[in-house]
C-alpha atoms as a PDB file:
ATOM      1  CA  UNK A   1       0.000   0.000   0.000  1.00  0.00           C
ATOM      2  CA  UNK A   2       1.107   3.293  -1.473  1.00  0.00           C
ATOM      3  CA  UNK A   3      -0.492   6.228   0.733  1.00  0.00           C
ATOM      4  CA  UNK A   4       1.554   8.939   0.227  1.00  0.00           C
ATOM      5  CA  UNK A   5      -0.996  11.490  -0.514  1.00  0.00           C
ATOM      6  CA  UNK A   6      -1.461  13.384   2.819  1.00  0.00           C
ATOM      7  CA  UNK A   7      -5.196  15.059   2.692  1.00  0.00           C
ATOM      8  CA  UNK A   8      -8.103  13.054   1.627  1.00  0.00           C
ATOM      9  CA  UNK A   9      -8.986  13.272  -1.978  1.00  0.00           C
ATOM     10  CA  UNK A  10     -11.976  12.646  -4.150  1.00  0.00           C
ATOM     11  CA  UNK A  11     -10.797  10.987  -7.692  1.00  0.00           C
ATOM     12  CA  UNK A  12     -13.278   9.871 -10.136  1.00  0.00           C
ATOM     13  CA  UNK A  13     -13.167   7.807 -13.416  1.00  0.00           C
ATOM     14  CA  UNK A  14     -14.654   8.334 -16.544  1.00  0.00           C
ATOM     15  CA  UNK A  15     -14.685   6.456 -19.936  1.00  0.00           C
ATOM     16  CA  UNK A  16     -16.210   4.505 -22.199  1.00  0.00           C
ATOM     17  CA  UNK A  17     -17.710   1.004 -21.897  1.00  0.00           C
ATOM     18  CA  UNK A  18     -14.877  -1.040 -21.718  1.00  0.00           C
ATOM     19  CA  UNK A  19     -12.066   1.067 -21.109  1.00  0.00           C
ATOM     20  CA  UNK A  20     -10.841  -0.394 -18.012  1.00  0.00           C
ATOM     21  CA  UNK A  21     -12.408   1.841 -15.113  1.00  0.00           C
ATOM     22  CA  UNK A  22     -13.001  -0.847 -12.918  1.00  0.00           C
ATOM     23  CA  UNK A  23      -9.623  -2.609 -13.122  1.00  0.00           C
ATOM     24  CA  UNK A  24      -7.837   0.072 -12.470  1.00  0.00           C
ATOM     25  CA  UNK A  25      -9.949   1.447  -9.672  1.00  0.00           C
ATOM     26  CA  UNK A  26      -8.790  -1.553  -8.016  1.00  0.00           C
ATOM     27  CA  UNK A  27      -5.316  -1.446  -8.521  1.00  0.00           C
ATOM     28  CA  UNK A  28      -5.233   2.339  -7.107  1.00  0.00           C
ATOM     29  CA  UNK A  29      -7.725   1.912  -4.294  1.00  0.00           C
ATOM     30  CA  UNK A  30      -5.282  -0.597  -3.353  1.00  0.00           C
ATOM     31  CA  UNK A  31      -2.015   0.952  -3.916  1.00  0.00           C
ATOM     32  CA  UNK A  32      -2.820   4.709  -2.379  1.00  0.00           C
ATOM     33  CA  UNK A  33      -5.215   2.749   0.423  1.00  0.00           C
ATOM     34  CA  UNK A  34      -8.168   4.586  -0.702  1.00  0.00           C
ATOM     35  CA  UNK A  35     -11.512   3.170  -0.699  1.00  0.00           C
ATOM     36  CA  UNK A  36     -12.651   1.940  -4.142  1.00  0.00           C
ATOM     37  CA  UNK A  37     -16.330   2.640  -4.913  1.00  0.00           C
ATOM     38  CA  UNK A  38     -17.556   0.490  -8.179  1.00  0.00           C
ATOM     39  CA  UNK A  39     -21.129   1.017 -10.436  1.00  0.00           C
ATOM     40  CA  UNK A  40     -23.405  -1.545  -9.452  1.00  0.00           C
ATOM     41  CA  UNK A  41     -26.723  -2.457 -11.505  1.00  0.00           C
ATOM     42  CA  UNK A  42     -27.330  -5.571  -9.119  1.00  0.00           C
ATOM     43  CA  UNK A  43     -30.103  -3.727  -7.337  1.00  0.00           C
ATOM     44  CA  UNK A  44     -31.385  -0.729  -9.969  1.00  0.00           C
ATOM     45  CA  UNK A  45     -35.108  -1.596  -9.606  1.00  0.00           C
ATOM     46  CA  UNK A  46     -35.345   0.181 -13.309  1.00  0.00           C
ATOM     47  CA  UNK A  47     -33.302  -1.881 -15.355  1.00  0.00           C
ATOM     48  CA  UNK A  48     -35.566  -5.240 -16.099  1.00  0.00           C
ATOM     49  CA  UNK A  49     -38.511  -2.303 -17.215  1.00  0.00           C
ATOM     50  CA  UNK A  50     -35.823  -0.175 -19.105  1.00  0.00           C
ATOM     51  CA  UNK A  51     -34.641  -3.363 -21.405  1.00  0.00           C
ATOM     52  CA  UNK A  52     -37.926  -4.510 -21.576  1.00  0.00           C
ATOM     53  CA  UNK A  53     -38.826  -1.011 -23.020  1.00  0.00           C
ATOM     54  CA  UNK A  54     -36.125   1.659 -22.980  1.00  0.00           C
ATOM     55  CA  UNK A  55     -38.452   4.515 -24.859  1.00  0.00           C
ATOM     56  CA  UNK A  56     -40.691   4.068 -22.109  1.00  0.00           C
ATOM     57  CA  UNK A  57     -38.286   3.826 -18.870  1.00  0.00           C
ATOM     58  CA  UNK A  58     -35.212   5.565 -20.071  1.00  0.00           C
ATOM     59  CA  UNK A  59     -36.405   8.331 -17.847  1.00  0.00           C
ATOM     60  CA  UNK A  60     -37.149   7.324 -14.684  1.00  0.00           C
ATOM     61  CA  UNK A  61     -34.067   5.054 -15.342  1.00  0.00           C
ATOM     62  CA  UNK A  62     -31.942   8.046 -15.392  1.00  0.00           C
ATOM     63  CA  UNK A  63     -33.307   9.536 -12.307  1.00  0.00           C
ATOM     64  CA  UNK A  64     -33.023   6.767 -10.277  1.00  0.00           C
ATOM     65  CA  UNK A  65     -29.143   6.895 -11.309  1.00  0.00           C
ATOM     66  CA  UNK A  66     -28.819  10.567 -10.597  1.00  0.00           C
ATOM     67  CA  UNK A  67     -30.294  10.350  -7.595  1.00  0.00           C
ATOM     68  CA  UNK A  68     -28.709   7.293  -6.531  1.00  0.00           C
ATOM     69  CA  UNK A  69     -24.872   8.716  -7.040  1.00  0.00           C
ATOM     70  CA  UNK A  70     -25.533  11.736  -5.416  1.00  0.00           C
ATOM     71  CA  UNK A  71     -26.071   9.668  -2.588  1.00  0.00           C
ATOM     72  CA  UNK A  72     -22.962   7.648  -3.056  1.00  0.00           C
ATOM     73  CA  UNK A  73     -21.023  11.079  -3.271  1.00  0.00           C
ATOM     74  CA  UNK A  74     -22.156  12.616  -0.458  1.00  0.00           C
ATOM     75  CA  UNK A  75     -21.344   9.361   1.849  1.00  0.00           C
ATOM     76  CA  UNK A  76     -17.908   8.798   0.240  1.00  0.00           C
ATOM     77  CA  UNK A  77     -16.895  12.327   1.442  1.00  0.00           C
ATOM     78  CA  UNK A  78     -18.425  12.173   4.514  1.00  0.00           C
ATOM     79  CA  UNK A  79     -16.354   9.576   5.273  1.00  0.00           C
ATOM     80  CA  UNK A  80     -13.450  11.976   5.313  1.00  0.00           C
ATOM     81  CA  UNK A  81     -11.585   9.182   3.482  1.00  0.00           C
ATOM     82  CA  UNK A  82      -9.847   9.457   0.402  1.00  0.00           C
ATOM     83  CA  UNK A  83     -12.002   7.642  -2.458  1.00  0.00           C
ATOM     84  CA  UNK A  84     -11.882   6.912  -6.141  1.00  0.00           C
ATOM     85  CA  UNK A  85     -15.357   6.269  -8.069  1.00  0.00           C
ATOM     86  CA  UNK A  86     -15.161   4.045 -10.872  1.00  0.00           C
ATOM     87  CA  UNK A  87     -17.893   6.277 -13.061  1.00  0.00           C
ATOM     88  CA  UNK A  88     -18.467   9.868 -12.681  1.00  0.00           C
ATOM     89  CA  UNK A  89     -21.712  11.837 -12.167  1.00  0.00           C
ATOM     90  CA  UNK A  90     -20.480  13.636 -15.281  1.00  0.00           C
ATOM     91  CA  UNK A  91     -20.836  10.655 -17.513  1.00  0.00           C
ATOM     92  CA  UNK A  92     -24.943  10.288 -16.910  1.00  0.00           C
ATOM     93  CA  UNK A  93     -25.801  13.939 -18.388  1.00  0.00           C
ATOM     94  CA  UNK A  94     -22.781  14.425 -20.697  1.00  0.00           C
ATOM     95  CA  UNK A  95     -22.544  11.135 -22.586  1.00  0.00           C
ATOM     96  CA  UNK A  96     -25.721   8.494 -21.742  1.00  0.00           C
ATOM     97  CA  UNK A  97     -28.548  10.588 -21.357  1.00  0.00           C
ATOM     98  CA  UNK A  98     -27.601  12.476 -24.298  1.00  0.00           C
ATOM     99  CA  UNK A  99     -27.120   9.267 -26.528  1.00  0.00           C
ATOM    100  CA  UNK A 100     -30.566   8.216 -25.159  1.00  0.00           C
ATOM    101  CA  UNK A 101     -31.730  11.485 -26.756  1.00  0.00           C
ATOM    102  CA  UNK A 102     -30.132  11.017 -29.902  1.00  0.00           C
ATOM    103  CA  UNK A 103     -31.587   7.592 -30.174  1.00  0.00           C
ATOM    104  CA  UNK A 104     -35.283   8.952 -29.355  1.00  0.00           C
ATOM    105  CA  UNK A 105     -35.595   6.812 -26.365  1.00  0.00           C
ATOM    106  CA  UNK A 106     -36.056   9.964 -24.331  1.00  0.00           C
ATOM    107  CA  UNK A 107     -38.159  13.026 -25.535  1.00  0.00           C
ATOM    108  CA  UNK A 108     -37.309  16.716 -25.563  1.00  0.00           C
ATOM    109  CA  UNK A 109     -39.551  17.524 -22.800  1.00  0.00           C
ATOM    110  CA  UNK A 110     -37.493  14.369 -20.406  1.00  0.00           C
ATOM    111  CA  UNK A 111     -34.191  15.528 -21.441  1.00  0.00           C
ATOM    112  CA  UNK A 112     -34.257  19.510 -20.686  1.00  0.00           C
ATOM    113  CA  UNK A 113     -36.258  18.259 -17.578  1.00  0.00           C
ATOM    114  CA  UNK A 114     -33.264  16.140 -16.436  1.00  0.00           C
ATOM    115  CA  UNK A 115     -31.021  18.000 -17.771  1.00  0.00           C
ATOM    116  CA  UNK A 116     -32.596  21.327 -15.485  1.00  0.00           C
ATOM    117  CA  UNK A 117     -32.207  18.507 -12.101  1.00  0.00           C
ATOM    118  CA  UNK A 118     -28.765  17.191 -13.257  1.00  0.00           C
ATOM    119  CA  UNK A 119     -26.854  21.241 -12.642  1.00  0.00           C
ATOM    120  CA  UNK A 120     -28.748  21.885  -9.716  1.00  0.00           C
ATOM    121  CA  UNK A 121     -27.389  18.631  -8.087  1.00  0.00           C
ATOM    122  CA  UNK A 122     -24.389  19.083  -9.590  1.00  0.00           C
ATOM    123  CA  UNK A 123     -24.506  23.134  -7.784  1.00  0.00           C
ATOM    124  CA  UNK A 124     -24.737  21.412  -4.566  1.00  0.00           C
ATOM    125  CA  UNK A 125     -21.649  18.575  -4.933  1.00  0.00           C
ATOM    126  CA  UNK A 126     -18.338  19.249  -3.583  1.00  0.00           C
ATOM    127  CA  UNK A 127     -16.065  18.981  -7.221  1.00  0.00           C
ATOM    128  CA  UNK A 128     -13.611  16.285  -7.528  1.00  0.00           C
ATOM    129  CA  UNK A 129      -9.751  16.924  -6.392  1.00  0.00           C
ATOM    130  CA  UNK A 130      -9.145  14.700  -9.572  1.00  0.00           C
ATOM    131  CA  UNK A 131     -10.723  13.525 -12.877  1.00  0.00           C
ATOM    132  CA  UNK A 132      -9.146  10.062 -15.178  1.00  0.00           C
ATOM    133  CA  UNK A 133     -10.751   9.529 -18.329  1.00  0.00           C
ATOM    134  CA  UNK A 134      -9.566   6.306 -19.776  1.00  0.00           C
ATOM    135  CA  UNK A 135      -9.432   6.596 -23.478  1.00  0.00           C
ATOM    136  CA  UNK A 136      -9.376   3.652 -26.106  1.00  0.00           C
ATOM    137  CA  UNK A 137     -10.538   3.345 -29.571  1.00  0.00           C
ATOM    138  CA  UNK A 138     -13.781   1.520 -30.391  1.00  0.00           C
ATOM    139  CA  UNK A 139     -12.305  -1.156 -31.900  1.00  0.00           C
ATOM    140  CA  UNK A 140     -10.038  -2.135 -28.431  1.00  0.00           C
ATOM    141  CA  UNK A 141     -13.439  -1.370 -26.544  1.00  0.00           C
ATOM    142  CA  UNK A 142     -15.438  -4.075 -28.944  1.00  0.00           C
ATOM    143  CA  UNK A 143     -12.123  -6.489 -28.144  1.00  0.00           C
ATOM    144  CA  UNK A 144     -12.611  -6.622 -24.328  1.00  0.00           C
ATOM    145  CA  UNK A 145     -16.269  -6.264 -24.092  1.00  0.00           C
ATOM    146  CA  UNK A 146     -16.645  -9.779 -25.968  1.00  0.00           C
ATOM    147  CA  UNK A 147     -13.806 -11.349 -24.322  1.00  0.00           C
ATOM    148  CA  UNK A 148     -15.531 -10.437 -20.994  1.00  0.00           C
ATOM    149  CA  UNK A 149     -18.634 -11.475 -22.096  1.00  0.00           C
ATOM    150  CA  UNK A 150     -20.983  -9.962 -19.476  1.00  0.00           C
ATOM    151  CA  UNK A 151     -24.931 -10.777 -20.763  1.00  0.00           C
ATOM    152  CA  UNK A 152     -26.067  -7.414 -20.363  1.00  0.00           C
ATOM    153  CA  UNK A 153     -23.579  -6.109 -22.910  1.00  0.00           C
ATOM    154  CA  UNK A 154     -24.185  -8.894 -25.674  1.00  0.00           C
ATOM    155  CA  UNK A 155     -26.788  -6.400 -27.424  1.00  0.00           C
ATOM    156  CA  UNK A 156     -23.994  -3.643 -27.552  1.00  0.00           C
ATOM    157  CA  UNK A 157     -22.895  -2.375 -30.885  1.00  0.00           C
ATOM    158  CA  UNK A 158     -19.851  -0.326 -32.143  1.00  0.00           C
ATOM    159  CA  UNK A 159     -21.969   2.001 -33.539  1.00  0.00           C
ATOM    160  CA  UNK A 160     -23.074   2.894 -30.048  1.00  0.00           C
ATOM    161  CA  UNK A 161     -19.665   2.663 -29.053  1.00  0.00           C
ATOM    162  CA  UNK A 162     -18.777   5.348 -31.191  1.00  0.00           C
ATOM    163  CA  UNK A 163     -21.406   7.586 -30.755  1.00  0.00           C
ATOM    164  CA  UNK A 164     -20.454   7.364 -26.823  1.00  0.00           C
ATOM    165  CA  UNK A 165     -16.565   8.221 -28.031  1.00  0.00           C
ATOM    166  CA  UNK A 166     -18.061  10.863 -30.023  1.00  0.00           C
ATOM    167  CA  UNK A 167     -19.740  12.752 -26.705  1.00  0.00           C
ATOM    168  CA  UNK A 168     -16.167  12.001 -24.512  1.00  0.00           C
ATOM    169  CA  UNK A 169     -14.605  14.201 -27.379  1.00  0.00           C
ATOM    170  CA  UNK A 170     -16.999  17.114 -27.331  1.00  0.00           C
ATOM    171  CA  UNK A 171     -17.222  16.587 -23.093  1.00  0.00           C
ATOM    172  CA  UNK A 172     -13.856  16.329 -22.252  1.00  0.00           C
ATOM    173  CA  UNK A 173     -11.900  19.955 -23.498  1.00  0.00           C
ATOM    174  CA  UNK A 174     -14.611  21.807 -21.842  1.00  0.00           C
ATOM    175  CA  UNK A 175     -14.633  19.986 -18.344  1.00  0.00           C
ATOM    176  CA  UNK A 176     -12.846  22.615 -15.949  1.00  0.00           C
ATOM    177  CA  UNK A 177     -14.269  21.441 -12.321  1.00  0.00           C
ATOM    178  CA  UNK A 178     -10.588  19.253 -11.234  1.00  0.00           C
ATOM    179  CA  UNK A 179      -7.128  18.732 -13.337  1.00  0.00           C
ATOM    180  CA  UNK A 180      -8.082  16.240 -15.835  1.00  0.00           C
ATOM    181  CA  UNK A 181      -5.663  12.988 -16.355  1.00  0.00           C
ATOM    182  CA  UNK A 182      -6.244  11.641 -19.758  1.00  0.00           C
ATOM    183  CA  UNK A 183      -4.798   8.315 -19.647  1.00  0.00           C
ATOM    184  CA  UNK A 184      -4.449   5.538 -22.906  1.00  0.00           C
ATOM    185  CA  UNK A 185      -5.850   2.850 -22.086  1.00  0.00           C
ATOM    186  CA  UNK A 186      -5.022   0.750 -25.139  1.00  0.00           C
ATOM    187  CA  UNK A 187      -1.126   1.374 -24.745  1.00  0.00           C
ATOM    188  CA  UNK A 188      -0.938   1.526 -20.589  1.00  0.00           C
ATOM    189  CA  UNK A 189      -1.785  -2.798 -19.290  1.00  0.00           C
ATOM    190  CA  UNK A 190      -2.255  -1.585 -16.145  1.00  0.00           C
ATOM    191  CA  UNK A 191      -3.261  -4.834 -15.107  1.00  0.00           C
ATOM    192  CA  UNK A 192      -0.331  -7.394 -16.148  1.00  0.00           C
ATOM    193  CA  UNK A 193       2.638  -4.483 -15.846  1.00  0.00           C
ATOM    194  CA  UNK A 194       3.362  -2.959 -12.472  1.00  0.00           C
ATOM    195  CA  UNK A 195       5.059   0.107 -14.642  1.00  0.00           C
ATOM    196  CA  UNK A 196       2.619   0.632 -16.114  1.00  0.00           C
ATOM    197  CA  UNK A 197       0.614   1.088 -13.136  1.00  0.00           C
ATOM    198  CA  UNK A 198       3.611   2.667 -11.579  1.00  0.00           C
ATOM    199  CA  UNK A 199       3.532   5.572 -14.270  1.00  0.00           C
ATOM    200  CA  UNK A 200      -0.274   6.115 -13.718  1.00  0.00           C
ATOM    201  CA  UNK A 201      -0.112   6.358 -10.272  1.00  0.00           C
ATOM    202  CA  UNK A 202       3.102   9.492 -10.206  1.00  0.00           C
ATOM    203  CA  UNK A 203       0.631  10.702 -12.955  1.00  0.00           C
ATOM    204  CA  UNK A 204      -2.050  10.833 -10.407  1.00  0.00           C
ATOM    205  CA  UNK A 205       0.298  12.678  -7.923  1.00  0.00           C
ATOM    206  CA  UNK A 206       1.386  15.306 -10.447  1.00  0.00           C
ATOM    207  CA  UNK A 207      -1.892  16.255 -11.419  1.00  0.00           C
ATOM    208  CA  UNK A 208      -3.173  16.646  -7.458  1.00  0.00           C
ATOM    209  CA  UNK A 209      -0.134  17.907  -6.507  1.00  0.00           C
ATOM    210  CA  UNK A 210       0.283  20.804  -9.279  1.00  0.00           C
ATOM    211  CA  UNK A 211      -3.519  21.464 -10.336  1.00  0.00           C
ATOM    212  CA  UNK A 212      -2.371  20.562 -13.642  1.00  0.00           C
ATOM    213  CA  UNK A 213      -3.911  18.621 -16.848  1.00  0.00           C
ATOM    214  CA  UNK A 214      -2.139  15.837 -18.059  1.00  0.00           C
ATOM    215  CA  UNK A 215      -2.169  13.435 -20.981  1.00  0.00           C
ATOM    216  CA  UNK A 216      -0.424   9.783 -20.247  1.00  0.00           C
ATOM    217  CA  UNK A 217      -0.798   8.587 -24.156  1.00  0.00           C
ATOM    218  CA  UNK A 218       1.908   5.982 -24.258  1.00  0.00           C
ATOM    219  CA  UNK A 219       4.482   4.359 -21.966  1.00  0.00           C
ATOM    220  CA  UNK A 220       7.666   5.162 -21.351  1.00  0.00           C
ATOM    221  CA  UNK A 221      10.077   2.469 -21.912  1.00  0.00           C
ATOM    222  CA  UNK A 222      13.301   3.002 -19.845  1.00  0.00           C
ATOM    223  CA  UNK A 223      16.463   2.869 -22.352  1.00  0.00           C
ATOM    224  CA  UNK A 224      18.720  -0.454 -20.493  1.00  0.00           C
ATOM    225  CA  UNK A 225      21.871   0.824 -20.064  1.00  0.00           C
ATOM    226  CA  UNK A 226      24.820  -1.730 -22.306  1.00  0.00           C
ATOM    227  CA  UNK A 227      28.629  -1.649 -21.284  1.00  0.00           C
END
């Protein structure tokens, strides 16, 4: 365990489906000591209605979520423990309500009323010390997604994929509430090399400890010194 980060801080993830949020919330919640907090669906009483008939729930699907990780925030930092969140409050407004718009699953009148809800909870949440985005290209996203072949992403297709990539990119250079650590997921395996990991995590440090934005894009590969 890695805690070398004195005051407690608030760090949360963003990225696509598939882009490794989870995995390396794990690996940092262990390393710094923080607590990990990880998106659960397990008990959403929405979700059987919403894939049953996602024009008709989509809605009250979203609100349940909103209000549900508002929640989540608010006992995470009154904890007054450091805590990394493997999806941000961001992400629901910015990138999956809006794709449920585009789609038509959720009418005008639904979206500016969530949308009105979504920045006046957002007004009353303490910001982040520290936002990750995970980036990866759709076709690395489509990769893992089947090899982890959950059942409730067999129906997902690239072309959603890519019109969720499409929102991160419009999202993303505006976002101004913490430093921002953009981190390439396709090039960092966080997961099978420790420096890899290692270079993430003095990443993390730099951008909490200067207020700074940061791009990690690819590795890099110490030169071995030869006699």
């Amino acid at each position: 365990m890695e805690e070398i980060i004195a005051d407690p801080v608030w760090i949360v993830m963003a990225g696509n489906i598939g882009s490794g949020k989870t995995s390396l919330t794990r690996l940092l919640s262990k390393r710094f000591g923080w607590q990990g907090f990880y998106e659960s669906v397990d008990n959403n009483p929405y979700l059987p209605d919403f894939y049953a008939d996602m024009k008709a729930w989509a809605f009250h699907l979203q609100m349940y979520f909103l209000g549900n990780r508002a929640l989540e925030i608010e006992s995470l930092l009154g904890s007054g423990k450091s805590s990394l969140m493997d999806r941000s409050i961001y992400e629901d407004a910015q990138i999956f309500v809006r794709a449920l718009h585009e789609m038509g699953n959720l009418s005008d009148r639904d979206f500016d009323a969530y949308l009105k809800l979504y920045h006046l909870v957002l007004d009353k949440l303490q910001k982040p010390s520290l936002l990750i985005y995970l980036q990866a290209p759709v076709a690395t996203l489509v990769d893992r997604i089947q090899k982890r072949a959950r059942s409730i992403e067999e129906s997902i297709d690239p072309g959603y994929l890519q019109l969720l990539e499409s929102y991160y990119q419009q999202w993303l250079p505006h976002y101004s509430d913490s430093p921002l650590l953009t981190v390439g997921s396709a090039s960092f395996d966080f997961v099978n090399n420790p420096d890899h990991l290692k270079q993430i995590a003095s990443a993390i440090e730099y951008c909490l400890s200067t207020r700074k934005n940061l791009e990690l894009m690819v590795p890099v590969h110490k030169k071995i010194k030869t006699s």
